[in-house]
Protein backbone atom coordinates (compact mmCIF):
# COMPACT_ATOMS: atom_id res chain seq x y z
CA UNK A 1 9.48 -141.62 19.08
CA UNK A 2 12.72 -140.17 18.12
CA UNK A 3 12.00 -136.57 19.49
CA UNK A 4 10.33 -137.88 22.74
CA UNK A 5 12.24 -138.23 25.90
CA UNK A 6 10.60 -140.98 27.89
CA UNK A 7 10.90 -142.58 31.41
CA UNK A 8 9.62 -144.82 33.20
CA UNK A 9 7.60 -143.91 36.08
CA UNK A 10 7.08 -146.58 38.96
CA UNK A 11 4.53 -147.27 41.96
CA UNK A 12 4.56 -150.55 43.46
CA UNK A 13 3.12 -152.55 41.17
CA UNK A 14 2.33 -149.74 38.41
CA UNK A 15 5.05 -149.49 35.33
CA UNK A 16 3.79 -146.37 32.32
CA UNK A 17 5.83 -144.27 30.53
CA UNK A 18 5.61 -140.57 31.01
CA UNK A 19 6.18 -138.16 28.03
CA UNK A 20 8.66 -134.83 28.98
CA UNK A 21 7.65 -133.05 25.99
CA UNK A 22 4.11 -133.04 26.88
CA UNK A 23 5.35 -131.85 30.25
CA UNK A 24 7.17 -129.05 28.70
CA UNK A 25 4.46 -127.83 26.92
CA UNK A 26 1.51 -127.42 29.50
CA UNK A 27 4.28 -125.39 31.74
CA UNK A 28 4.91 -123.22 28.52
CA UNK A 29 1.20 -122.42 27.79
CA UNK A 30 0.90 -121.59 31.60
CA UNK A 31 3.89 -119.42 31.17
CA UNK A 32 2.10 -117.12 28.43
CA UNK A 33 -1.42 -117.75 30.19
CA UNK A 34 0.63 -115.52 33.15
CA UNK A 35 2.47 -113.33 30.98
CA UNK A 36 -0.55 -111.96 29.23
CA UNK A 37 -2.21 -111.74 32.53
CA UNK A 38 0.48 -109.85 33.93
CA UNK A 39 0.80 -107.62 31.22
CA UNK A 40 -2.73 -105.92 31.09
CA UNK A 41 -3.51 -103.06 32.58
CA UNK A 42 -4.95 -103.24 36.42
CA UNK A 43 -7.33 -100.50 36.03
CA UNK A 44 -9.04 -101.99 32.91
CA UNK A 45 -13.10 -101.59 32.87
CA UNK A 46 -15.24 -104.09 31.34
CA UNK A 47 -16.49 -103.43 27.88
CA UNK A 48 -19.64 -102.05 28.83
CA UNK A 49 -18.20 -99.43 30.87
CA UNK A 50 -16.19 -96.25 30.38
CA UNK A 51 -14.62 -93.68 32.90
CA UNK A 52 -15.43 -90.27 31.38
CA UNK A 53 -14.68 -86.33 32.78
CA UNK A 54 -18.26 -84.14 32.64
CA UNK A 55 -17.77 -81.51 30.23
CA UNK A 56 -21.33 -80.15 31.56
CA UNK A 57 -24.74 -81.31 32.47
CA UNK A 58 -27.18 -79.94 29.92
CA UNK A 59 -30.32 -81.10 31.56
CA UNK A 60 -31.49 -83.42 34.20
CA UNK A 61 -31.20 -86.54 32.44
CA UNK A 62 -28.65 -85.40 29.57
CA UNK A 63 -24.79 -84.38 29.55
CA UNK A 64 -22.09 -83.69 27.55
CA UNK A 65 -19.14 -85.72 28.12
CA UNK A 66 -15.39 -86.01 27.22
CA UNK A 67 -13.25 -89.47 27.08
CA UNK A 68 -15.63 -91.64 24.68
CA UNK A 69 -14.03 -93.80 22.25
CA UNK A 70 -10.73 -93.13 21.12
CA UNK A 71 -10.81 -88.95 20.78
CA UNK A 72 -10.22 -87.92 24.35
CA UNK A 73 -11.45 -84.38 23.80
CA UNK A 74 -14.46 -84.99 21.58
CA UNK A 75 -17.66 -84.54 23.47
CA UNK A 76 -20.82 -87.01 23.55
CA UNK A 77 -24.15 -86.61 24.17
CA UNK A 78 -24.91 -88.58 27.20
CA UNK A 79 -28.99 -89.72 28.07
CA UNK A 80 -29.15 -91.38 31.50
CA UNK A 81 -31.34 -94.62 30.78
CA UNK A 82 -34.62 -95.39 32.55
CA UNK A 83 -35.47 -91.91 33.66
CA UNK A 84 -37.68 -88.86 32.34
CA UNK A 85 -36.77 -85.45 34.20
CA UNK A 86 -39.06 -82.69 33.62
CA UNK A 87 -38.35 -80.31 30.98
CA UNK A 88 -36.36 -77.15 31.58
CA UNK A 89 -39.17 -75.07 30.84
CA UNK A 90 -41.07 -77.01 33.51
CA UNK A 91 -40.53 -74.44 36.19
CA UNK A 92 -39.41 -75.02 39.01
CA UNK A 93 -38.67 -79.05 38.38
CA UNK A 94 -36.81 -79.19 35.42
CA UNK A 95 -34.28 -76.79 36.78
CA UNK A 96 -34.52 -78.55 40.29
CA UNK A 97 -33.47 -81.76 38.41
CA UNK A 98 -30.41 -80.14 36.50
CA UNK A 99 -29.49 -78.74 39.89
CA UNK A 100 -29.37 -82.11 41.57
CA UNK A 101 -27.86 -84.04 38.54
CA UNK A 102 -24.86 -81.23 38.72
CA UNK A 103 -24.61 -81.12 42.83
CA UNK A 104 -24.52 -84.93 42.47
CA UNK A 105 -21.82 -84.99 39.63
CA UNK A 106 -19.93 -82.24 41.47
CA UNK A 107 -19.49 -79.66 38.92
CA UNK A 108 -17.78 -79.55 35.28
CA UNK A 109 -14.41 -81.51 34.70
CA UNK A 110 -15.51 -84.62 37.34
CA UNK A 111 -14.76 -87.71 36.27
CA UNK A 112 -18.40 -90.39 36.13
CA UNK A 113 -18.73 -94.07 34.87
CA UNK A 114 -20.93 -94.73 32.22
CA UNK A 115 -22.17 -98.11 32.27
CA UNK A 116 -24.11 -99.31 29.31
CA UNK A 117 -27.37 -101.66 28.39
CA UNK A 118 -28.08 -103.47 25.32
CA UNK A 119 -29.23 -100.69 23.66
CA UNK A 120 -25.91 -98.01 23.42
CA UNK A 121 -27.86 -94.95 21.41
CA UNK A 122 -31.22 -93.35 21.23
CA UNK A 123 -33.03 -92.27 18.23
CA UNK A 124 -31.10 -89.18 18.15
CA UNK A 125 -27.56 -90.69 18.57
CA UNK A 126 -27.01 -90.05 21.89
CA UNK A 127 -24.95 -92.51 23.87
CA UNK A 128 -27.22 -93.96 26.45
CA UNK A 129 -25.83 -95.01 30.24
CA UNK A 130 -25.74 -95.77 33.61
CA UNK A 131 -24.16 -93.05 35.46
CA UNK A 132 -21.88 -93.73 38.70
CA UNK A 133 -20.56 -91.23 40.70
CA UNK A 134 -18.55 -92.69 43.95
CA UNK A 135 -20.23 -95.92 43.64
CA UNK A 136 -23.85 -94.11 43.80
CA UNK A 137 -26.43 -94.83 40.85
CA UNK A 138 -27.24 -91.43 39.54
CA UNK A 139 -29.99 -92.74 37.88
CA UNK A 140 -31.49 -93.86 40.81
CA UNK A 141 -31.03 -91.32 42.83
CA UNK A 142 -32.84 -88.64 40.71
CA UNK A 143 -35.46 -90.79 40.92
CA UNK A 144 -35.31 -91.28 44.42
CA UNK A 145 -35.16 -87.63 45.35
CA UNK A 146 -38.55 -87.11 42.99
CA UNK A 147 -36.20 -85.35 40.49
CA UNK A 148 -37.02 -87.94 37.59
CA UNK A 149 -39.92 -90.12 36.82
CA UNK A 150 -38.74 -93.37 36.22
CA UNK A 151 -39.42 -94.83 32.81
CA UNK A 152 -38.43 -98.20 31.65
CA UNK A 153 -37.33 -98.35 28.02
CA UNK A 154 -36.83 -101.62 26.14
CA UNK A 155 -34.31 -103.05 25.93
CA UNK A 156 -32.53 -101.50 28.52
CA UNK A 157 -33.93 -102.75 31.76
CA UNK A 158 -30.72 -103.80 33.94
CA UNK A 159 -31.47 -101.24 36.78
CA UNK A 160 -35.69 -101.30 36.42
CA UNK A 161 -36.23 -102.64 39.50
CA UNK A 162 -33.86 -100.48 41.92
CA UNK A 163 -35.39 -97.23 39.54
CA UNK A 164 -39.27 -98.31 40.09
CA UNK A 165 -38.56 -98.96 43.66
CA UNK A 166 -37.10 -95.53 43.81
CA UNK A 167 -40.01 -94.15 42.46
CA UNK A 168 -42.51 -95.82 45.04
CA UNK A 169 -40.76 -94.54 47.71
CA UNK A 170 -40.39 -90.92 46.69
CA UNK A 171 -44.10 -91.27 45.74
CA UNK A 172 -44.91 -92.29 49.25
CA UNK A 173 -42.11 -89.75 51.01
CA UNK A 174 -43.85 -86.93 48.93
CA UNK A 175 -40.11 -86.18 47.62
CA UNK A 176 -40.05 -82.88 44.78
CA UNK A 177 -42.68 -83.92 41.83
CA UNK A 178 -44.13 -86.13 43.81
CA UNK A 179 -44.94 -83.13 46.84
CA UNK A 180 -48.75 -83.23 47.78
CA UNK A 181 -48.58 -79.53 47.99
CA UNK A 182 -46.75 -78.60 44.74
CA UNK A 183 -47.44 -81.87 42.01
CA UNK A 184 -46.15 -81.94 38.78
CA UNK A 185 -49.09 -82.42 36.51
CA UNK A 186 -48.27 -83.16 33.31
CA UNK A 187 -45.35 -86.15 33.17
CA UNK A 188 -42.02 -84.53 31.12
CA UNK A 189 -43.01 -86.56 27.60
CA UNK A 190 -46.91 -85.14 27.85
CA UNK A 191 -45.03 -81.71 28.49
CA UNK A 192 -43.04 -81.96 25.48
CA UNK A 193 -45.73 -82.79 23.34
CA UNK A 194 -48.08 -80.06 24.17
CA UNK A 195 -45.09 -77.72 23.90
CA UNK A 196 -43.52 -78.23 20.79
């Protein structure tokens, strides 16, 4: 008890003794507990997040980016997740979807957020996301324009439900593949196979 400065604190009735040190310690922790707080950055994204620039949108549910992982001017190979667009050679909807992905993105050197799922990389290494634009689900809105098929792909399945409801509606709103006059008949992975 040497080190311990002690007094005695009194209520009617009540006599305990009350330890400074202990005191002293809880209001240093809380000190650091604010200092670190204070000292991070205020436009930090979670972990499953990153704000990229659009180096260019290859097709309508790929693009190259620049601002992954620490080598700002290395690009990645982006695949939005949950979505098939048609083929480029699927004339005129795979063009149609590129179109929309880069009227939506706003042209080369934008800046998009890539969020992520479980799953961060397809079978051919590209980095698989969510993209944002101005708070607007990219993803989803190809679908919802009949630019994309929806497609969900385990394990990522955050989004499913907004992307399949997407779907129904430009289904029943007859919205580009899905126009009664002008269908897309084969879906973009059936096109792919039979054109190898």
């Amino acid at each position: 008890m040497k080190n311990r400065i002690l007094f005695t604190h009194r209520r009617p009735g009540v006599k305990r003794k009350v330890s400074l040190d202990g005191w002293v310690r809880k209001i240093a922790i809380l000190v650091c507990l604010l200092l670190l707080v204070s000292c991070q950055g205020k436009n930090q994204l979670p972990n499953n997040q990153a704000q990229v620039k659009v180096a260019r949108v290859v097709s309508g549910q790929s693009l190259e980016v620049l601002g992954m992982a620490e080598q700002p001017n290395l690009i990645s190979q982006v695949r939005l997740v949950g979505i098939d667009a048609p083929d480029l050679r699927q004339r005129p909807w795979g063009e149609q979807a590129k179109e929309q992905l880069e009227n939506l993105i706003g042209g080369a050197e934008q800046s998009v957020m890539l969020e992520f799922d479980l799953e961060a990389k397809d079978k051919i290494g590209r980095t698989l996301a969510y993209v944002w634009k101005n708070k607007i689900l990219l993803n989803e809105e190809l679908v919802k324009q009949g630019n994309a098929l929806f497609v969900g792909r385990s394990p990522n399945h955050k989004y499913d439900q907004r992307l399949e409801r997407a779907q129904q509606w430009a289904r029943v709103m007859g919205q580009g593949i899905w126009n009664p006059e002008k269908p897309m008949r084969l879906t973009p992975a059936e096109f792919r196979r039979q054109n190898l």
